[in-house]
Protein backbone atom coordinates (compact mmCIF):
# COMPACT_ATOMS: atom_id res chain seq x y z
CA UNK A 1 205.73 76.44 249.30
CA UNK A 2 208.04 73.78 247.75
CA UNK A 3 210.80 75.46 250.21
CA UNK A 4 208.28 74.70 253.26
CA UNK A 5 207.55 70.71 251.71
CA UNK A 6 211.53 70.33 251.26
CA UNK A 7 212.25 71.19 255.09
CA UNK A 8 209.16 69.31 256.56
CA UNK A 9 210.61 66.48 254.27
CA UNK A 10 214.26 66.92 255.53
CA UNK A 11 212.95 67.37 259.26
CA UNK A 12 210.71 64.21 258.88
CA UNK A 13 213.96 62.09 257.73
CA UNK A 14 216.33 63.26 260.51
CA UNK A 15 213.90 62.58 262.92
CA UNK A 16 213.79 58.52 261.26
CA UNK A 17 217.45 58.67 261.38
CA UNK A 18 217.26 59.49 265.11
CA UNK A 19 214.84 57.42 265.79
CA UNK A 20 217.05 54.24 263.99
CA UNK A 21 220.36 55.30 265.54
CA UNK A 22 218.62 56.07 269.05
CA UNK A 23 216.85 52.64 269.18
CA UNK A 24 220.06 50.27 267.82
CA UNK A 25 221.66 50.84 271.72
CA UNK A 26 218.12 50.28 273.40
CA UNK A 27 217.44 47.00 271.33
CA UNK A 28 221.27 45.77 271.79
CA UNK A 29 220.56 47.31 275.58
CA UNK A 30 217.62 44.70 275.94
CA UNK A 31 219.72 41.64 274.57
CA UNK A 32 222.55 42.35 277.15
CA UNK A 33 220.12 42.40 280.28
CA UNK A 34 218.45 39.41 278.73
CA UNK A 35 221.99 37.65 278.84
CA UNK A 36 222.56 38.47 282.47
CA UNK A 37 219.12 37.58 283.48
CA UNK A 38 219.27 34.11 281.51
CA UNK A 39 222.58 33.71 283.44
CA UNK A 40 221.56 34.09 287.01
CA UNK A 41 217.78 32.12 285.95
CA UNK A 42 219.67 29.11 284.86
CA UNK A 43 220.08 25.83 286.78
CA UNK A 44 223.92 26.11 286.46
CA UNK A 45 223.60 29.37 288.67
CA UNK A 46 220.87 28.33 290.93
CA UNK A 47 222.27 25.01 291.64
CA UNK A 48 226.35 25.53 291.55
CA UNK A 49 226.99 29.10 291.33
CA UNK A 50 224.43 30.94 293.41
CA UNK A 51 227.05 30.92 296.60
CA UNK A 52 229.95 32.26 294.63
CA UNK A 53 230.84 35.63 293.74
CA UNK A 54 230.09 35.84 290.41
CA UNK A 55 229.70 39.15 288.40
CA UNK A 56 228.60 39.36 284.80
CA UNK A 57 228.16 42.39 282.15
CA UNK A 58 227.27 42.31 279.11
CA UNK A 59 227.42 44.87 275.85
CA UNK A 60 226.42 43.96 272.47
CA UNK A 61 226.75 40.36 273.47
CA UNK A 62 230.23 40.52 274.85
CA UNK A 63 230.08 39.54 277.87
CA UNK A 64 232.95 39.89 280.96
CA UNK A 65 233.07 37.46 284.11
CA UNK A 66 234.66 38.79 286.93
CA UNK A 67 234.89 38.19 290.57
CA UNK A 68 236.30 35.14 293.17
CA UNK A 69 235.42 30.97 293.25
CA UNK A 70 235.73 28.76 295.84
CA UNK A 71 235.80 25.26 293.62
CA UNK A 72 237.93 25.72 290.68
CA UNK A 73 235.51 23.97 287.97
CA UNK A 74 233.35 26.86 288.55
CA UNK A 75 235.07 29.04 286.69
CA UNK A 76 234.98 27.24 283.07
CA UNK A 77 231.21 25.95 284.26
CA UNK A 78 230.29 30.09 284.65
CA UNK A 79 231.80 30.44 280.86
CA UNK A 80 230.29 27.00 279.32
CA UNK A 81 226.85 28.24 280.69
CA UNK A 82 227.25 31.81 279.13
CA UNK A 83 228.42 30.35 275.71
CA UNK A 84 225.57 29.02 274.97
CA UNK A 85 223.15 31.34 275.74
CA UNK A 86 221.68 33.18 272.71
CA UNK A 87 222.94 36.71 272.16
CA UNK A 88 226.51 35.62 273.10
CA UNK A 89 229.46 36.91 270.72
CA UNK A 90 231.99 36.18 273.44
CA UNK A 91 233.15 35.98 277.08
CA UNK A 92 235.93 37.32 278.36
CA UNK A 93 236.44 35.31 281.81
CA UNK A 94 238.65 37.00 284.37
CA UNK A 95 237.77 34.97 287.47
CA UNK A 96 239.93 34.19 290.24
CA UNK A 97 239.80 31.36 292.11
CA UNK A 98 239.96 31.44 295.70
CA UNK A 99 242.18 29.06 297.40
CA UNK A 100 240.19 29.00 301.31
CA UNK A 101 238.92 25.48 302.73
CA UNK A 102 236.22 27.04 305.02
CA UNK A 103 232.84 25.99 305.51
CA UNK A 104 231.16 27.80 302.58
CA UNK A 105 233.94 26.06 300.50
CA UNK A 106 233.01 22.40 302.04
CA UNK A 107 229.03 23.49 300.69
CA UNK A 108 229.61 24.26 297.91
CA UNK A 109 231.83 21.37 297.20
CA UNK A 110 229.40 19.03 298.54
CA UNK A 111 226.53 20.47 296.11
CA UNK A 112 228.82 20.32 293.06
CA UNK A 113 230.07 16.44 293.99
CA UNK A 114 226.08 15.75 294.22
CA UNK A 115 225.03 17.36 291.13
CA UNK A 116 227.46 15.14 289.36
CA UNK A 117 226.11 11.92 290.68
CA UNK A 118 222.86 10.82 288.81
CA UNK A 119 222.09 8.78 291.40
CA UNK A 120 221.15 11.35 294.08
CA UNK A 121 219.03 14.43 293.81
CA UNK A 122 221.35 17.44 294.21
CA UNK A 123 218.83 19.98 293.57
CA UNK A 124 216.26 18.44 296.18
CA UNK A 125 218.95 18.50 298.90
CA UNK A 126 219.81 21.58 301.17
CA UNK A 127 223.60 21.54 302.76
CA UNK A 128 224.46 23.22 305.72
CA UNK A 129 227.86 23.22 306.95
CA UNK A 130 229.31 24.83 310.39
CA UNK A 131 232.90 24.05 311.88
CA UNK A 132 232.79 21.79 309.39
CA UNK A 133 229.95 19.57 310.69
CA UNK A 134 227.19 19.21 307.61
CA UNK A 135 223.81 18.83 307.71
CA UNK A 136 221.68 17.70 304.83
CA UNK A 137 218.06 19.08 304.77
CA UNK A 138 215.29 18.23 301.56
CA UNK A 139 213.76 15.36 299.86
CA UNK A 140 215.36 11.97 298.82
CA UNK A 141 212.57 9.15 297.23
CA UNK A 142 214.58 6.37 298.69
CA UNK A 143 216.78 5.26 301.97
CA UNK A 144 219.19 4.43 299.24
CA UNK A 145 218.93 7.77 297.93
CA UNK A 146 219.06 9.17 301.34
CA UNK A 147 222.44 7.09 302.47
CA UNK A 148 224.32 7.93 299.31
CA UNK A 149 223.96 12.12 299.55
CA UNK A 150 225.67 11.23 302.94
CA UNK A 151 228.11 9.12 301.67
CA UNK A 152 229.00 11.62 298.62
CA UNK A 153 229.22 14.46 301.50
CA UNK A 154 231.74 12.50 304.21
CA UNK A 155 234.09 12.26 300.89
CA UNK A 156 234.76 15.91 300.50
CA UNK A 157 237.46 17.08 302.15
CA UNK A 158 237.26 19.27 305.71
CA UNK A 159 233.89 17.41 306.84
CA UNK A 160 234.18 16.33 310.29
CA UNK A 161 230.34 14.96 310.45
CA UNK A 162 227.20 14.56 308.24
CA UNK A 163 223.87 15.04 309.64
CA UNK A 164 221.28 13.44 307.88
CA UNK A 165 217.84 14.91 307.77
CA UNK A 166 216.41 14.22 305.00
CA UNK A 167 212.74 13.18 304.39
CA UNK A 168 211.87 10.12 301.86
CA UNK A 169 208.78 11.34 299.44
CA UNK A 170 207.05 9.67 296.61
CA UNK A 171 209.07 10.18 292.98
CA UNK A 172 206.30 12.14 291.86
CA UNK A 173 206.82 14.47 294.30
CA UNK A 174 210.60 15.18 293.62
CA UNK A 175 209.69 16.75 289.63
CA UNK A 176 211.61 20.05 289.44
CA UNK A 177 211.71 22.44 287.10
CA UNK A 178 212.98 21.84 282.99
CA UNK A 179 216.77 22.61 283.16
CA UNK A 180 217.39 25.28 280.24
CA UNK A 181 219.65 24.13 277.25
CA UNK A 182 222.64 26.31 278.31
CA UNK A 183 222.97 24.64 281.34
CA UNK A 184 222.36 21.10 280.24
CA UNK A 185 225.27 21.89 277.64
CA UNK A 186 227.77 23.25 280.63
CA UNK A 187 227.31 20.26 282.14
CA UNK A 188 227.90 18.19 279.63
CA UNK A 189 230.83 19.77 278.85
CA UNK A 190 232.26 19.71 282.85
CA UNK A 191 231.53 16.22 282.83
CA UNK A 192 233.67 15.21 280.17
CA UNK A 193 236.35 17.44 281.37
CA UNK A 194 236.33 15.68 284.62
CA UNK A 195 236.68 12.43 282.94
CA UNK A 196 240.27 11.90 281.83
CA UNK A 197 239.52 9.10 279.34
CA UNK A 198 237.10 11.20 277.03
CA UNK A 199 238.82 14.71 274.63
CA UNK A 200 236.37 17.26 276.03
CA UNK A 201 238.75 19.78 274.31
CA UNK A 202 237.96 17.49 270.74
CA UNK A 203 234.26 17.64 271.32
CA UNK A 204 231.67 19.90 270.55
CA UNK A 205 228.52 20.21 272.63
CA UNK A 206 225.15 21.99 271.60
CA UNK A 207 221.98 21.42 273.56
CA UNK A 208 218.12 22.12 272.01
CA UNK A 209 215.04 21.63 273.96
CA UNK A 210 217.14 18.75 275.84
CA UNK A 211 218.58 16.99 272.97
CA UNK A 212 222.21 17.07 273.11
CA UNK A 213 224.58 16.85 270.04
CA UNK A 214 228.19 15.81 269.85
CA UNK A 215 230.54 16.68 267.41
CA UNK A 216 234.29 16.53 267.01
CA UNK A 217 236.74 13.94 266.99
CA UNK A 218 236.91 10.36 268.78
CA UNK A 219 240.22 8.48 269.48
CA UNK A 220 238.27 5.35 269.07
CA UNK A 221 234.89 3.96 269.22
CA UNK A 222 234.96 3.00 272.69
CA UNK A 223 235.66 6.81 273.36
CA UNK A 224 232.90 7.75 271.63
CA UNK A 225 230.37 4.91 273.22
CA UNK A 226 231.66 6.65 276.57
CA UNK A 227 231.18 10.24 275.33
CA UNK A 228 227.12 9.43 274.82
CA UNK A 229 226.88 7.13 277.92
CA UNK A 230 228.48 10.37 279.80
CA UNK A 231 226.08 12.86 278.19
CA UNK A 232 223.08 10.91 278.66
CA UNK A 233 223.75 10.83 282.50
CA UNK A 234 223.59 14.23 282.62
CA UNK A 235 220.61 15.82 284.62
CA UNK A 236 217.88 17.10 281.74
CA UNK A 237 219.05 15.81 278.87
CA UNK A 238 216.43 13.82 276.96
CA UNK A 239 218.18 12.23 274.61
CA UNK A 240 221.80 12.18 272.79
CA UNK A 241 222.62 12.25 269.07
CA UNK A 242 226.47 11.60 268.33
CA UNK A 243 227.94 12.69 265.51
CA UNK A 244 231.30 12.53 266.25
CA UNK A 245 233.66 10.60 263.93
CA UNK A 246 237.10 8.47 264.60
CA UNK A 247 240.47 9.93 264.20
């Protein structure tokens, strides 16, 4: 009898042991395809990336990037945004950017140049480019509005013309969707990089629920006024806490 309790004992513990080791992959399994899907929800990807060919995998919250660009800042933006998604141990970013000026190139140019400009909209506007001729579709709530998503567009190189159809709306109408904390901080992050006079490699960024927070070092304090005036600008952030301190 004691021989028959010892083995149901022994079989009941092997099967908890198979049950632990058997659900460890299927709970790291779920983490990894939440990473990808958190990746290809975010605005980053739906409003710079979505056009390039992007490929992500994750295991156990290492995560690869592989595949071709068009504009070269997409490449650190891709890894920025997958930083700071929860889950993430690290990225290993093998990327290659594609050196070819055609038409899907002039887009996507055009929508990254907008989404850097506070002033316009670039999620509300639709680009369409053929032989090089653009034409802007969606919503702007001003002429103003309207007349500088043109103006941004002409600049990039290889437009001949810009078409502008655009529609004026009420600001209420133009309220999008709440841009997730990873993206906000890849942002933040490209748009110090593309500003010469601010360290982006000396600051830290972390984003939560749309409050950004700088760390790191400052050269001066006219650095670090620029730092949070550059942050602040960027789409979805609600507000900006600095901590960074002066070299």
């Amino acid at each position: 009898m004691n021989n028959i309790k010892r083995s149901a004992a022994l079989n009941t513990a092997i099967a908890a042991a198979v049950l632990i080791v058997t659900a460890v992959p299927l709970f790291a399994s779920d983490a990894d395809d939440r990473i990808e899907s958190s990746f290809k929800k975010s605005y980053v990807y739906k409003t710079y990336l979505k056009d390039e060919n992007i490929k992500i995998s994750s295991k156990n919250g290492i995560v690869k990037l592989s595949g071709e660009v068009l504009d070269e800042s997409h490449k650190p933006m891709a890894q920025d945004t997958v930083e700071a998604l929860p889950g993430v141990k690290s990225v290993e970013n093998t990327i290659v950017i594609k050196n070819d000026k055609s038409d899907t190139w002039i887009k996507i140019k055009i929508q990254t140049v907008l989404a850097f400009h506070s002033n316009v909209n670039a999620s509300k506007a639709d680009v369409n480019v053929k032989n090089g001729v653009v034409t802007l579709k969606g919503k702007a709530i001003s002429q103003a509005q309207k007349e500088l998503t043109a103006e941004y567009a002409k600049d990039v190189e290889g437009v001949k013309e810009v078409k502008n159809e655009m529609t004026l709306v009420q600001a209420d109408d133009t309220i999008g969707e709440k841009i997730d904390d990873a993206s906000i901080t890849a942002q933040v992050k490209m748009t110090l990089m593309m500003h010469k006079s601010t360290g982006v490699i000396r600051t830290n960024v972390t984003t939560n629920n749309g409050i950004v927070t700088l760390s790191g070092k400052a050269k001066s304090e006219a650095e670090r006024d620029l730092v949070t005036k550059l942050a602040e600008d960027v789409q979805g952030v609600n507000n900006v806490v600095n901590k960074m301190t002066i070299e």
